[in-house]
Protein backbone atom coordinates (compact mmCIF):
# COMPACT_ATOMS: atom_id res chain seq x y z
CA UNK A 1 0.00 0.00 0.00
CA UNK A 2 1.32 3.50 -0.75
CA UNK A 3 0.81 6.19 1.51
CA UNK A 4 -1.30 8.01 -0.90
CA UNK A 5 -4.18 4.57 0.07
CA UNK A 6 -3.05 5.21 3.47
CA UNK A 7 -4.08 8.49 3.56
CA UNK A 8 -7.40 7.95 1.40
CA UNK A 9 -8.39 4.80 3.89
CA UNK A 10 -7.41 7.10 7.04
CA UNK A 11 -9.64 10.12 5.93
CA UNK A 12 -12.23 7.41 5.76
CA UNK A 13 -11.71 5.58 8.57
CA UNK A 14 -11.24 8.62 10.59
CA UNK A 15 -15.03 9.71 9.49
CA UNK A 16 -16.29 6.78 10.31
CA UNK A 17 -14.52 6.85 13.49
CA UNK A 18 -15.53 10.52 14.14
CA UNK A 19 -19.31 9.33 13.72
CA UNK A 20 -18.51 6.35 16.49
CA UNK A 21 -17.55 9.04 18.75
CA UNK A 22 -20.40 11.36 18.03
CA UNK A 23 -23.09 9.14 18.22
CA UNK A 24 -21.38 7.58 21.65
CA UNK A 25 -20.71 11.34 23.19
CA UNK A 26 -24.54 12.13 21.52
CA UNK A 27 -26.02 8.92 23.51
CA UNK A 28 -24.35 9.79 26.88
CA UNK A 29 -25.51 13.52 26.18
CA UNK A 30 -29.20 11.94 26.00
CA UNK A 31 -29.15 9.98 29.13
CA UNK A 32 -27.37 12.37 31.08
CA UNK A 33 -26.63 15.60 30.59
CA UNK A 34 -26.95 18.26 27.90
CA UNK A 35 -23.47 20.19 28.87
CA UNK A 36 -21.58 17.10 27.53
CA UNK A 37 -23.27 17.57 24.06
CA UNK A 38 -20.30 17.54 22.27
CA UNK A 39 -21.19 18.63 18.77
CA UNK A 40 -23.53 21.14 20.08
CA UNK A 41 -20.56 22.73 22.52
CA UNK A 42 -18.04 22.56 19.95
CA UNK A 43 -21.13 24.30 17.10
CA UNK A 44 -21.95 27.00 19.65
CA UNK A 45 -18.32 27.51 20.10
CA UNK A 46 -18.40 29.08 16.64
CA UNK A 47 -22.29 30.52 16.72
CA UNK A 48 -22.32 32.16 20.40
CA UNK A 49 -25.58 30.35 20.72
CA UNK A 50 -26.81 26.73 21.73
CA UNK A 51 -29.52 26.45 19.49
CA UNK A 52 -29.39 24.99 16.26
CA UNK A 53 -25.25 24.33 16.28
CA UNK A 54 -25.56 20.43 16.71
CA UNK A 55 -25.09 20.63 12.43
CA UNK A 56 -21.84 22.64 12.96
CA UNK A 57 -20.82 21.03 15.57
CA UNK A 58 -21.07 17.64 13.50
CA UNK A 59 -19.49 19.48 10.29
CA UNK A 60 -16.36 20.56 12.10
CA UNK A 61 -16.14 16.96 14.06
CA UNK A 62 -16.32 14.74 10.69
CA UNK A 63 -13.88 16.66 8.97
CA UNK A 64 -11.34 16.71 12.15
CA UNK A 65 -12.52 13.00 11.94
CA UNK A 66 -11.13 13.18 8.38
CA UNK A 67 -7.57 14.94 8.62
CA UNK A 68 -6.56 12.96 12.15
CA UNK A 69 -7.40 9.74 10.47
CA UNK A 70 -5.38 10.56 7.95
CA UNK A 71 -2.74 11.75 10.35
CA UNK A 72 -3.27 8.40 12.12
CA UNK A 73 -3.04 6.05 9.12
CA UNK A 74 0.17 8.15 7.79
CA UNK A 75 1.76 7.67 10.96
CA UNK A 76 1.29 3.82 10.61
CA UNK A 77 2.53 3.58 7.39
CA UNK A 78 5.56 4.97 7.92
CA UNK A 79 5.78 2.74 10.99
CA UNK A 80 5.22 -0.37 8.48
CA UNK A 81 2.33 -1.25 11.16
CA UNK A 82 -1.18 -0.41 9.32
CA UNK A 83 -1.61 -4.21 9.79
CA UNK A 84 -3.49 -6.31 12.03
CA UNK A 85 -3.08 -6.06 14.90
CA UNK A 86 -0.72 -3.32 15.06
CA UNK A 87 -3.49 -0.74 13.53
CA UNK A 88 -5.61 -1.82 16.32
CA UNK A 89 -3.71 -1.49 19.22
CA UNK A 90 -1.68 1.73 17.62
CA UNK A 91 -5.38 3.71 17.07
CA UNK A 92 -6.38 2.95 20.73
CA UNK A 93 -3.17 4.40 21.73
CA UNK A 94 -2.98 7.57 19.13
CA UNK A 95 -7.11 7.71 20.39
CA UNK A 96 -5.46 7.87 23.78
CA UNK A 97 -2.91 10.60 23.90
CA UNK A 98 -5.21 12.31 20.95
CA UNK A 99 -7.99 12.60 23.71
CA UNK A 100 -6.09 13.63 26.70
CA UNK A 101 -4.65 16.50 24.81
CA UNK A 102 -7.85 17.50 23.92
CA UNK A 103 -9.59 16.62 27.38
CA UNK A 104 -6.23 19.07 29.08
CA UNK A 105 -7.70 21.98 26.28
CA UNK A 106 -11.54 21.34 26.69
CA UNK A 107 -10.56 21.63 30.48
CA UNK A 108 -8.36 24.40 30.88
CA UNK A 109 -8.61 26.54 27.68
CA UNK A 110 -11.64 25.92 25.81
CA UNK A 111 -14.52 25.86 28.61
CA UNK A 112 -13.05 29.42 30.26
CA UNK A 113 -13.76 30.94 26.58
CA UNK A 114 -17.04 29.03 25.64
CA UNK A 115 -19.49 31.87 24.63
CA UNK A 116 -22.43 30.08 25.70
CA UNK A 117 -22.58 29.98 29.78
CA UNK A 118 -23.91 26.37 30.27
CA UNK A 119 -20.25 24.93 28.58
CA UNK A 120 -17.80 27.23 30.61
CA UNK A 121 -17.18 24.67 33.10
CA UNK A 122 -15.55 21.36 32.31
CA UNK A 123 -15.65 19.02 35.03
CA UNK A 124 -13.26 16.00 35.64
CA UNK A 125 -15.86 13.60 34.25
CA UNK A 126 -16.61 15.70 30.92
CA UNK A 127 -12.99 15.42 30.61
CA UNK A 128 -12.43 11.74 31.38
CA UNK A 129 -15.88 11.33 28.80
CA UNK A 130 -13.83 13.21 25.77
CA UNK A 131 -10.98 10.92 26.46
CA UNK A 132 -13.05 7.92 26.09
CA UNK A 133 -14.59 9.15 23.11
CA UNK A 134 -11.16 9.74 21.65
CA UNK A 135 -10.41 5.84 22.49
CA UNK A 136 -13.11 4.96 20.56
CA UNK A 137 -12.37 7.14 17.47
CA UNK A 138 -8.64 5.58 17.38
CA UNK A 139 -10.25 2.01 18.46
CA UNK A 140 -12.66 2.31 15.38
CA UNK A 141 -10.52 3.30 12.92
CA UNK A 142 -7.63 1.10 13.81
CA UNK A 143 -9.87 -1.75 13.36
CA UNK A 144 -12.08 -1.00 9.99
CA UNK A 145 -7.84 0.35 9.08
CA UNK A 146 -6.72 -3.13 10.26
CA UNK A 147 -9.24 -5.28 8.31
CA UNK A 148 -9.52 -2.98 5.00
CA UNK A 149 -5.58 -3.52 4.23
CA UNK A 150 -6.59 -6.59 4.12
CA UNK A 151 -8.49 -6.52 1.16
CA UNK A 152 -5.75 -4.03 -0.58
């Protein structure tokens, strides 16, 4: 596989993985609490306002979803490991550090700035929530990474 594959099946991966993520930060946001609304924090970040920024809020996720997949998949390549079971285990991991970077920003940076009051304070579990929402992005794409080389 060339990395120019690699990065195709990455940006696709990584949107698939992005709508893993969503749909698991989107069912916790349901039976819990709106604040950890993810696409709708992250839409109103850009709008000022909570209503109606759920579409943003998905727009901007899927195509981050699309360039760190990429990101992910070139970094494998290189490594010789977009391969199962390496892909696997190495998109839990990249999921891992990816999400407690961004749990560190959501906590400290992000939340202080939020234009909308009900997102201005992170707590501890929001944070720990984004990081296992990152796991699953890097879980799901290292797998449907893993078994699609495969077939190439």
């Amino acid at each position: 596989m060339n990395m120019l594959t690699a990065l195709l099946l990455g940006a696709i991966c990584g949107l698939i993985g992005a709508f893993a993520m969503t749909f698991f930060m989107g069912a916790v946001s349901e039976a819990f609490s709106k604040r950890v609304d993810m696409a709708r924090a992250l839409g109103s970040y850009f709008t000022g306002k909570a209503e109606g920024s759920g579409a943003l809020g998905r727009a901007i996720h899927s195509l981050s979803g699309v360039v760190f997949g990429s990101i992910y998949f070139a970094i494998m390549h290189a490594m010789g490991a977009l391969l199962f079971p390496y892909a696997i285990f190495l998109g839990i991991g990249f999921g891992f550090f990816h999400g407690l970077i961004m749990s560190y920003i959501l906590m400290f940076f992000a939340s202080e700035r939020h234009p909308v009051e009900m997102y201005r304070k992170a707590t501890l579990e929001e944070g720990l929530l984004h990081l296992v929402g990152h796991i699953i992005f890097g879980g799901v794409a290292g797998v449907l990474g893993s078994f699609i080389s495969f077939a190439i």
